[in-house]
Protein backbone atom coordinates (compact mmCIF):
# COMPACT_ATOMS: atom_id res chain seq x y z
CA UNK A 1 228.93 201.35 90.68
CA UNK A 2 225.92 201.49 93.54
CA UNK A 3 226.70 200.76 96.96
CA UNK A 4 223.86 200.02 99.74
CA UNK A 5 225.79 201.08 103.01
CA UNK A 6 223.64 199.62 105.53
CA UNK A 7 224.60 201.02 109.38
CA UNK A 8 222.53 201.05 112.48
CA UNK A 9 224.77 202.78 115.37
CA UNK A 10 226.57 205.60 113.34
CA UNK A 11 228.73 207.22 115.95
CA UNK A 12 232.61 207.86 117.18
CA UNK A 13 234.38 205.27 115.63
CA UNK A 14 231.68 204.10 113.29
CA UNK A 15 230.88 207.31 111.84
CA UNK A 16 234.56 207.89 111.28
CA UNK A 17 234.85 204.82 109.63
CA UNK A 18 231.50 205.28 107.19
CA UNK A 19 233.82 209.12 106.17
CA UNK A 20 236.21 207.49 105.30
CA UNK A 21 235.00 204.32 103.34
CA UNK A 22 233.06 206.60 101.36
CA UNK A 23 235.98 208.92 100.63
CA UNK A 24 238.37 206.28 99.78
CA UNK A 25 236.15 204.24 97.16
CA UNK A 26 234.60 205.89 94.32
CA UNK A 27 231.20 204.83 94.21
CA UNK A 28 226.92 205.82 93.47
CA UNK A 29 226.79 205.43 97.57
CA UNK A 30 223.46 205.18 99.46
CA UNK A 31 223.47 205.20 103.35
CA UNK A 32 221.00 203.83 105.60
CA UNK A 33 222.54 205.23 109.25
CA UNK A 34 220.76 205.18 112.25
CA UNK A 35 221.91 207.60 115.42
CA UNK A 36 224.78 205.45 117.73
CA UNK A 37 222.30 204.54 120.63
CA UNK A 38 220.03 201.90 121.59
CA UNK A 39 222.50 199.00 120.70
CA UNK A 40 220.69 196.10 121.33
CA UNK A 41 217.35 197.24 119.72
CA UNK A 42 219.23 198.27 116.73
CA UNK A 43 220.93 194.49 116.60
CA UNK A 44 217.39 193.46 117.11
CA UNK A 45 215.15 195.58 114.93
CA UNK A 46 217.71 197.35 111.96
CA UNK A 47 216.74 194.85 109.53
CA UNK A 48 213.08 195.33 109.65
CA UNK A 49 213.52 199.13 109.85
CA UNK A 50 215.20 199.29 106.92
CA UNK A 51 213.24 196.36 104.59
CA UNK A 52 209.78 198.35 105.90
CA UNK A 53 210.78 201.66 106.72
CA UNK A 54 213.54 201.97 103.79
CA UNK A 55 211.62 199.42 101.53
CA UNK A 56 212.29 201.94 98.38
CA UNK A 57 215.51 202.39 99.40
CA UNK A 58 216.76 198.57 99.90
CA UNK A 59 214.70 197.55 97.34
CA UNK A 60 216.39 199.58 94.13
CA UNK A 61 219.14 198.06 91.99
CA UNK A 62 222.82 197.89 93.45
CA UNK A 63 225.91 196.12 92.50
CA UNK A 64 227.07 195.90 96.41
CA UNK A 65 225.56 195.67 100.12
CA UNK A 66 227.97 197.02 102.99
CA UNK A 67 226.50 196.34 106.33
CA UNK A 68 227.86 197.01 109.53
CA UNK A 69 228.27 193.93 111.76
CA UNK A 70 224.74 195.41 114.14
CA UNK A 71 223.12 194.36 111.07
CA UNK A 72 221.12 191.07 111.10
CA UNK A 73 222.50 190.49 107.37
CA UNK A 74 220.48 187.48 107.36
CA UNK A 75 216.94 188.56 108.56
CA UNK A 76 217.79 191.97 105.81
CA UNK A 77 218.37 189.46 103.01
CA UNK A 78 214.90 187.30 104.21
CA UNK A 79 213.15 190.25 103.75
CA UNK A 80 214.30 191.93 100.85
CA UNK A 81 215.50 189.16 98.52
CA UNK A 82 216.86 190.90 96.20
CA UNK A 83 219.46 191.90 98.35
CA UNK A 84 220.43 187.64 97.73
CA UNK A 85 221.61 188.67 94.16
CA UNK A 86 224.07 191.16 94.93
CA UNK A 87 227.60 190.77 97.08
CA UNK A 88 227.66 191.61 100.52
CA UNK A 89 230.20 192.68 102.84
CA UNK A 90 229.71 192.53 106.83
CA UNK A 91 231.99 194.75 108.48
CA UNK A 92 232.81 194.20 111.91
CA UNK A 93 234.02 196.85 114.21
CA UNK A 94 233.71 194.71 117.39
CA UNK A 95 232.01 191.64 117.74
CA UNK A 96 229.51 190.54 120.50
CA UNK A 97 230.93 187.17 121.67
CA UNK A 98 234.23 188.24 122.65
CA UNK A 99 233.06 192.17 123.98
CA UNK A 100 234.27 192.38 127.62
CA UNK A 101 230.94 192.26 130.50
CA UNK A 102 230.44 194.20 132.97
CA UNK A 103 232.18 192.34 136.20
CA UNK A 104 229.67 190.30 137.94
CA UNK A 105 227.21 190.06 135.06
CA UNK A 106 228.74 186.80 132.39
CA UNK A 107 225.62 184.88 134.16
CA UNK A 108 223.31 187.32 132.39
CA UNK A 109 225.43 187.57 129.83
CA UNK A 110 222.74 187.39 126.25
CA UNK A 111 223.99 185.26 123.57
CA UNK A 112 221.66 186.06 121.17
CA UNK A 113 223.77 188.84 119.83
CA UNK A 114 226.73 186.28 119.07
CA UNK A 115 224.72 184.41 117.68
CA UNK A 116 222.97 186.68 115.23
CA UNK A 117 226.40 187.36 114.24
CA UNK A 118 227.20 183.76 113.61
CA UNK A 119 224.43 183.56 111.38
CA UNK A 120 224.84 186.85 109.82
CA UNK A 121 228.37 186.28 108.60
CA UNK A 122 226.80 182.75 106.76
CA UNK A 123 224.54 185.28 104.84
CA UNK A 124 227.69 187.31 103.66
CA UNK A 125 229.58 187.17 100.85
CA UNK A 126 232.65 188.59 102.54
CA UNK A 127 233.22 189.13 106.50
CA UNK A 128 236.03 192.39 106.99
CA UNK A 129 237.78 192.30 110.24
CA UNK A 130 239.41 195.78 111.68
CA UNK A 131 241.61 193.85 113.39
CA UNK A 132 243.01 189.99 113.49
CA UNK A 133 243.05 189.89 116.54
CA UNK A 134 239.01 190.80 116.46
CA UNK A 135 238.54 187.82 113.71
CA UNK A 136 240.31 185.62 115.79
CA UNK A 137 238.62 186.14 119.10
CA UNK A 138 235.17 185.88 116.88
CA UNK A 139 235.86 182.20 115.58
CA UNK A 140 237.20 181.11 118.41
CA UNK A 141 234.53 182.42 120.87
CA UNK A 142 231.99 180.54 117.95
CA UNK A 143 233.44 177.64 118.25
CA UNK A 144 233.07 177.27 122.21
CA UNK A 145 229.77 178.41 122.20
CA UNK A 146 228.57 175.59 119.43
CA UNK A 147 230.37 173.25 121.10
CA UNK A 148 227.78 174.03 123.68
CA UNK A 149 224.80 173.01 121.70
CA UNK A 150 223.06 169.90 122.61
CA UNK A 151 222.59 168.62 118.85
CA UNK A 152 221.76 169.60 115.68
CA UNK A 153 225.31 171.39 115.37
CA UNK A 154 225.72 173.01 112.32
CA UNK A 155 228.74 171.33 110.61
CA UNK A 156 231.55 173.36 108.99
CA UNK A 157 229.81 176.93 110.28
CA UNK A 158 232.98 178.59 111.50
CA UNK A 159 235.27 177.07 109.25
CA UNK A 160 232.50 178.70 106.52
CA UNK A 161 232.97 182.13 108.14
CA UNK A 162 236.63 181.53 108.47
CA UNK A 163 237.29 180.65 104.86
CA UNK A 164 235.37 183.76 103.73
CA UNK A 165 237.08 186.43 106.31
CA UNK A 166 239.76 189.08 105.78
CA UNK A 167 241.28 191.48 107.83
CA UNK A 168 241.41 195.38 106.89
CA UNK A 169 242.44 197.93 109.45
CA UNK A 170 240.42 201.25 109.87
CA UNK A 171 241.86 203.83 107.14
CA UNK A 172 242.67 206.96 109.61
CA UNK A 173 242.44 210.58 108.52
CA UNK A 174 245.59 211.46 109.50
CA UNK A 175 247.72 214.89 109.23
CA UNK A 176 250.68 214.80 106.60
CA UNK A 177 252.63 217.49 108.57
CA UNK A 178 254.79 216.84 112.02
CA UNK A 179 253.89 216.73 115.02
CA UNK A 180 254.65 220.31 116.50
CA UNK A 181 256.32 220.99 120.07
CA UNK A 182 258.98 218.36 119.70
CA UNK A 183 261.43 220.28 121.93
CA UNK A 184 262.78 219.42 125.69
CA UNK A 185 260.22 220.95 128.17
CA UNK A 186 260.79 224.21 129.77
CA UNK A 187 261.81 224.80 133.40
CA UNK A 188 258.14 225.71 134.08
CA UNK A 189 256.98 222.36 132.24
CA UNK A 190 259.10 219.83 134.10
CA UNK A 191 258.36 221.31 137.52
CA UNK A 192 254.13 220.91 136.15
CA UNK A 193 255.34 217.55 134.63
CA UNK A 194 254.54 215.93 131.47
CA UNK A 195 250.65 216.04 130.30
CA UNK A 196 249.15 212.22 130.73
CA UNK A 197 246.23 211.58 128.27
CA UNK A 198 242.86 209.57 128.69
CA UNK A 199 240.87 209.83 125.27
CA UNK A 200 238.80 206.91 125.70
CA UNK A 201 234.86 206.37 125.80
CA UNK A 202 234.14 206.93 129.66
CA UNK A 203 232.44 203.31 129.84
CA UNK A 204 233.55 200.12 131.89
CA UNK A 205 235.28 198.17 128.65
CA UNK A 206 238.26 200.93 128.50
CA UNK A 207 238.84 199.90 132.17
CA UNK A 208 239.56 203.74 133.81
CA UNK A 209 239.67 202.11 137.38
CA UNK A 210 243.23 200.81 135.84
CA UNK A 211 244.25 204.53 134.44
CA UNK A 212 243.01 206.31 137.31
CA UNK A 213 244.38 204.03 139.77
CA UNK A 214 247.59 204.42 138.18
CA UNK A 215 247.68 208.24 138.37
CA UNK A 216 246.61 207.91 141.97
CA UNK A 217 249.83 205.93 142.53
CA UNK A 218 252.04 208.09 141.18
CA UNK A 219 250.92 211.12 143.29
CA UNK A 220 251.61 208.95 145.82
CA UNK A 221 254.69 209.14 145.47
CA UNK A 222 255.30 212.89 144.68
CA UNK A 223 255.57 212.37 140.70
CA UNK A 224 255.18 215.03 138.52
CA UNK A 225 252.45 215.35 136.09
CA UNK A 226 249.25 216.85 134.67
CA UNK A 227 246.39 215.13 132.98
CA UNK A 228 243.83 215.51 130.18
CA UNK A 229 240.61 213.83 130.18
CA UNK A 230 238.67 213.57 126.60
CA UNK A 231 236.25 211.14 125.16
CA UNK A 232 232.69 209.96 124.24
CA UNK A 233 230.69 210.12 127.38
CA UNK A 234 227.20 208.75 127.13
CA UNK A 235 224.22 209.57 129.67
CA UNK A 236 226.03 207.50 132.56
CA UNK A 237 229.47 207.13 133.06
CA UNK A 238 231.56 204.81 135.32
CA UNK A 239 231.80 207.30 139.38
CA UNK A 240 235.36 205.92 138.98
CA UNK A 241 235.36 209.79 136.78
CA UNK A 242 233.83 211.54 139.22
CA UNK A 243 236.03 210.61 142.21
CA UNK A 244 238.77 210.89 139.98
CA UNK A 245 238.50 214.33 138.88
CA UNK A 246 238.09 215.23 142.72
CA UNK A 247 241.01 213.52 144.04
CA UNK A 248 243.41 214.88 140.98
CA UNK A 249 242.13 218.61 141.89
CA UNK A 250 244.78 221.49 139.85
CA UNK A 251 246.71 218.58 138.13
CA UNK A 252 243.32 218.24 135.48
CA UNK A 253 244.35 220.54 132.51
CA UNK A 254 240.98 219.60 130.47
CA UNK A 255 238.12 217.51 131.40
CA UNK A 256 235.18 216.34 129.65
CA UNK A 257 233.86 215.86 125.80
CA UNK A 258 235.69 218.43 123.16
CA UNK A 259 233.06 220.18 120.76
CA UNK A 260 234.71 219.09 117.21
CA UNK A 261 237.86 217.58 116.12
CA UNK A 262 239.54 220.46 115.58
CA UNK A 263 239.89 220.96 119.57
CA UNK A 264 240.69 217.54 119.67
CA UNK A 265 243.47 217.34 117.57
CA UNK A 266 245.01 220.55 119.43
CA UNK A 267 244.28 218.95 122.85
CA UNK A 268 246.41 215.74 121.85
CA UNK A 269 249.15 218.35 120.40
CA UNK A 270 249.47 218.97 124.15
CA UNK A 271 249.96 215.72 125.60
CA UNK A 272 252.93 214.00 126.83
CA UNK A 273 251.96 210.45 127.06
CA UNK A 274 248.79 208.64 125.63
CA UNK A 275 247.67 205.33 128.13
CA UNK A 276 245.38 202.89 127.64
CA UNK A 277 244.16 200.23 129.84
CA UNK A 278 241.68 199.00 127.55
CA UNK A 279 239.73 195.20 128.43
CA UNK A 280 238.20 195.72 124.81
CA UNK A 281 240.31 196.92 122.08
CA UNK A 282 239.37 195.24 118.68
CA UNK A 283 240.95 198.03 116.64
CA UNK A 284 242.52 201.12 118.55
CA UNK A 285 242.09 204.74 116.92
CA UNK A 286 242.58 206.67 119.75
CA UNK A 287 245.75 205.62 120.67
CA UNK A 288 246.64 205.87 116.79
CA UNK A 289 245.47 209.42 116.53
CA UNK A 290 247.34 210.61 119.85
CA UNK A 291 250.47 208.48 118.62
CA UNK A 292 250.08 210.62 115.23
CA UNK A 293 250.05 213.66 117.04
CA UNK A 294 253.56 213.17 118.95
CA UNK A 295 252.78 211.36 122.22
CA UNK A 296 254.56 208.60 123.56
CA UNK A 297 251.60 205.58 123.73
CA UNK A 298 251.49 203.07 126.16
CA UNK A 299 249.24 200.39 125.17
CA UNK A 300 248.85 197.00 127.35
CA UNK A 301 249.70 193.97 126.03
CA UNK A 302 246.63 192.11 124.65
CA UNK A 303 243.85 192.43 122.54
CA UNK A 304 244.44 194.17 119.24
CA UNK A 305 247.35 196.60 120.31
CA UNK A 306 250.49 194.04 119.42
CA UNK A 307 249.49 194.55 116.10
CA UNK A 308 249.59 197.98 115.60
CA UNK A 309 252.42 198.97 118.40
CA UNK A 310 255.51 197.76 118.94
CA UNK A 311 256.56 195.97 122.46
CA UNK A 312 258.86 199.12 123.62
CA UNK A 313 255.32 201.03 123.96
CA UNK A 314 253.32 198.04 125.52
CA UNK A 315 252.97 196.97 129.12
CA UNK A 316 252.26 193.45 130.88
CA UNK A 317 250.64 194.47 134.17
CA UNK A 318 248.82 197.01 136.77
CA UNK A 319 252.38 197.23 138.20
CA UNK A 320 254.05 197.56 135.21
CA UNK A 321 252.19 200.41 133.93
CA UNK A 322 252.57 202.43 137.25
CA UNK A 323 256.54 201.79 136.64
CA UNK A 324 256.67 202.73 133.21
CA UNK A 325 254.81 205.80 133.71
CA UNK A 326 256.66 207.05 136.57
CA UNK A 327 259.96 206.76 134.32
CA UNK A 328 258.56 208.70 131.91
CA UNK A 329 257.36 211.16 134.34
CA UNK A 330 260.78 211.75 135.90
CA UNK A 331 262.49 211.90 132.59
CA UNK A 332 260.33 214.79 131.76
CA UNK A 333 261.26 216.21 134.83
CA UNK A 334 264.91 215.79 133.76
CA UNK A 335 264.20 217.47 130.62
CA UNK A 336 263.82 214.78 128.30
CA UNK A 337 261.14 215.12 125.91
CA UNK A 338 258.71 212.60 125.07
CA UNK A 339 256.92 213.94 122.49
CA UNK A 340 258.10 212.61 119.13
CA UNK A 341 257.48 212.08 115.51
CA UNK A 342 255.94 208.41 115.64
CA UNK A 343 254.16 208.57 112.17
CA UNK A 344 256.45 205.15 111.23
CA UNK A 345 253.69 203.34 113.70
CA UNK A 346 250.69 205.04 112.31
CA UNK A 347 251.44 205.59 108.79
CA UNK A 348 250.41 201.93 107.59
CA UNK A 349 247.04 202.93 108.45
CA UNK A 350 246.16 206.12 107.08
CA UNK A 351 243.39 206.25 104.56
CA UNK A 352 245.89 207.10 101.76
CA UNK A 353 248.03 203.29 102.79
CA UNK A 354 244.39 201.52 103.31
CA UNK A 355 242.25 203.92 100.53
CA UNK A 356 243.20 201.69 97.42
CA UNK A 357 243.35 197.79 99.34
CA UNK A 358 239.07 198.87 100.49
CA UNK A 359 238.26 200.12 96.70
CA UNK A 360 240.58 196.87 95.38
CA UNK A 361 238.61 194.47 97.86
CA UNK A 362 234.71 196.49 96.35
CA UNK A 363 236.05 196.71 92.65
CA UNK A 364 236.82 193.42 93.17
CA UNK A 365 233.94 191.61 94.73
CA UNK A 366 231.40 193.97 92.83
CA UNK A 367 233.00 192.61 89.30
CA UNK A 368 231.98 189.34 90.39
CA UNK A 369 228.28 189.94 90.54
């Protein structure tokens, strides 16, 4: 079986995801990546890249197309026909109508991006959520913004999409072995506090104004704790970083982008307590992956997270976060440990759980052709 894997911002999550696809079905695979930056020209211009600059590539004989959803399916099947005879799958990781804006800017918020989704999930075969949650907020978002049109309104688009969707969680590469360190902290360790993770992309979406206004709370108050600062940073970063690492001084026990995942992995071995204070959230690996490696999550209580958490690790409010994390906090200091085996949560999405329903869903769809 050949597979035409089509994506145009391969990076973080993305690039985790294309690993693992590719590992779990058994398949002739050709990629077409492009490096994660640039997002909106890649939306814009991926599909003539790859039918000009690929056209040998796109062009040869293949019993399935996977495309990423920051592919214009529909402009790459107008300009390599071909591509028409074959089943295609758009995958979407996020998608652009319900992605948080930056505050102040929904006026010049650019719907063209929505759109070009709208249309590109008409031109596939079969549209693959990460989340429902994510294939929700896309058909509903769809329909408010047709029902904006002045005439000429499509009829039965969404419900088209709709009837053709699925949902399939990101297959993880997760450890089989324990979580190590699951012991009560020493006397040293509760005086220092528990270890409060952020392993986030350091952009506006993931909201760090909310995490770092939390931690500045707590001190406040004369709580104990230490924190660990991780993630994808691109070229600018929110200042809400900046001041933050000033103002937490000693209590910052790593800071910054970790080389490879090895030192990841050990870093969330470390940790305590994994927060997030996400406004965008249409899957969730991070909090997976620090869950998986023993720390107690807290997760707010929207977007995708009530899928994959239960309500014991999920928070309401601002308020309610700062209150649930200064329990914890003094717990540790009373010698509880919070550090546990959790794998129960995250073993439902490890690539050996998801592996055989992705090779089912292209075995499947491929024998159709």
């Amino acid at each position: 079986m050949r597979i035409l894997y089509v994506e145009p911002f391969e990076g973080g999550s993305h690039a985790s995801f294309t690993r693992a696809l590719t590992r779990c079905v058994p398949a002739d695979w050709t990629r077409l990546t492009l490096p994660a930056r640039h997002w909106k020209w890649r939306m814009r211009g991926s599909a003539v890249w790859a039918a000009l600059s690929q056209a040998e590539v796109v062009g040869a004989a293949y019993d399935l197309l996977w495309a990423s959803s920051f592919v214009p399916l529909a402009e790459l099947v107008g300009l390599v026909p071909s591509l028409a005879k074959v089943p295609r799958v758009l995958y979407f990781h996020e998608n652009q109508l319900s992605y948080p804006w930056r505050e102040g800017k929904v006026a010049d918020r650019d719907l063209h991006y929505g759109v070009t989704q709208l249309v590109s999930a008409l031109a596939a075969t079969r549209c693959v959520f990460n989340s429902a949650y994510n294939r929700d907020s896309f058909l509903q978002s769809g329909r408010e913004l047709l029902a904006k049109m002045p005439d000429a309104v499509p009829a039965e688009w969404i419900e088209t999409i709709e009837a053709r969707s699925s949902v399939l969680g990101v297959p993880l590469a997760l450890a089989d072995d324990p979580p190590p360190a699951l012991v009560p902290p020493t006397a040293v360790q509760r005086a220092a506090g528990p270890t409060i993770l952020w392993n986030h992309r350091w952009e506006h979406d993931k909201n760090p104004a909310a995490f770092f206004g939390a931690l500045a709370e707590l001190a406040d108050k004369g709580v104990a704790f230490q924190v660990a600062v991780c993630g994808q940073r691109y070229r600018r970063a929110p200042d809400t970083f900046e001041r933050a690492r000033e103002s937490l001084g000693e209590r910052v026990t790593h800071w910054g982008h970790l080389p490879d995942r090895a030192h990841y992995l050990a870093l969330l071995e470390r940790c305590d307590i994994a927060v997030s204070t996400a406004n965008h959230e249409f899957f969730g690996v991070a909090m997976l992956e620090a869950t998986h490696c023993g720390a107690y999550p807290l997760v707010a209580d929207r977007l995708a997270y009530p899928e994959l958490f239960p309500s014991e690790y999920r928070y309401g409010t601002d308020a309610e976060l700062v209150e649930r994390l200064e329990a914890l906090c003094r717990r540790y200091s009373d010698g509880a440990a919070l550090r546990r085996d959790r794998r129960g949560i995250t073993q439902p999405h490890a690539e050996t759980e998801l592996g055989p329903q992705y090779a089912e869903l292209v075995g499947r769809l491929a024998g159709d052709c």
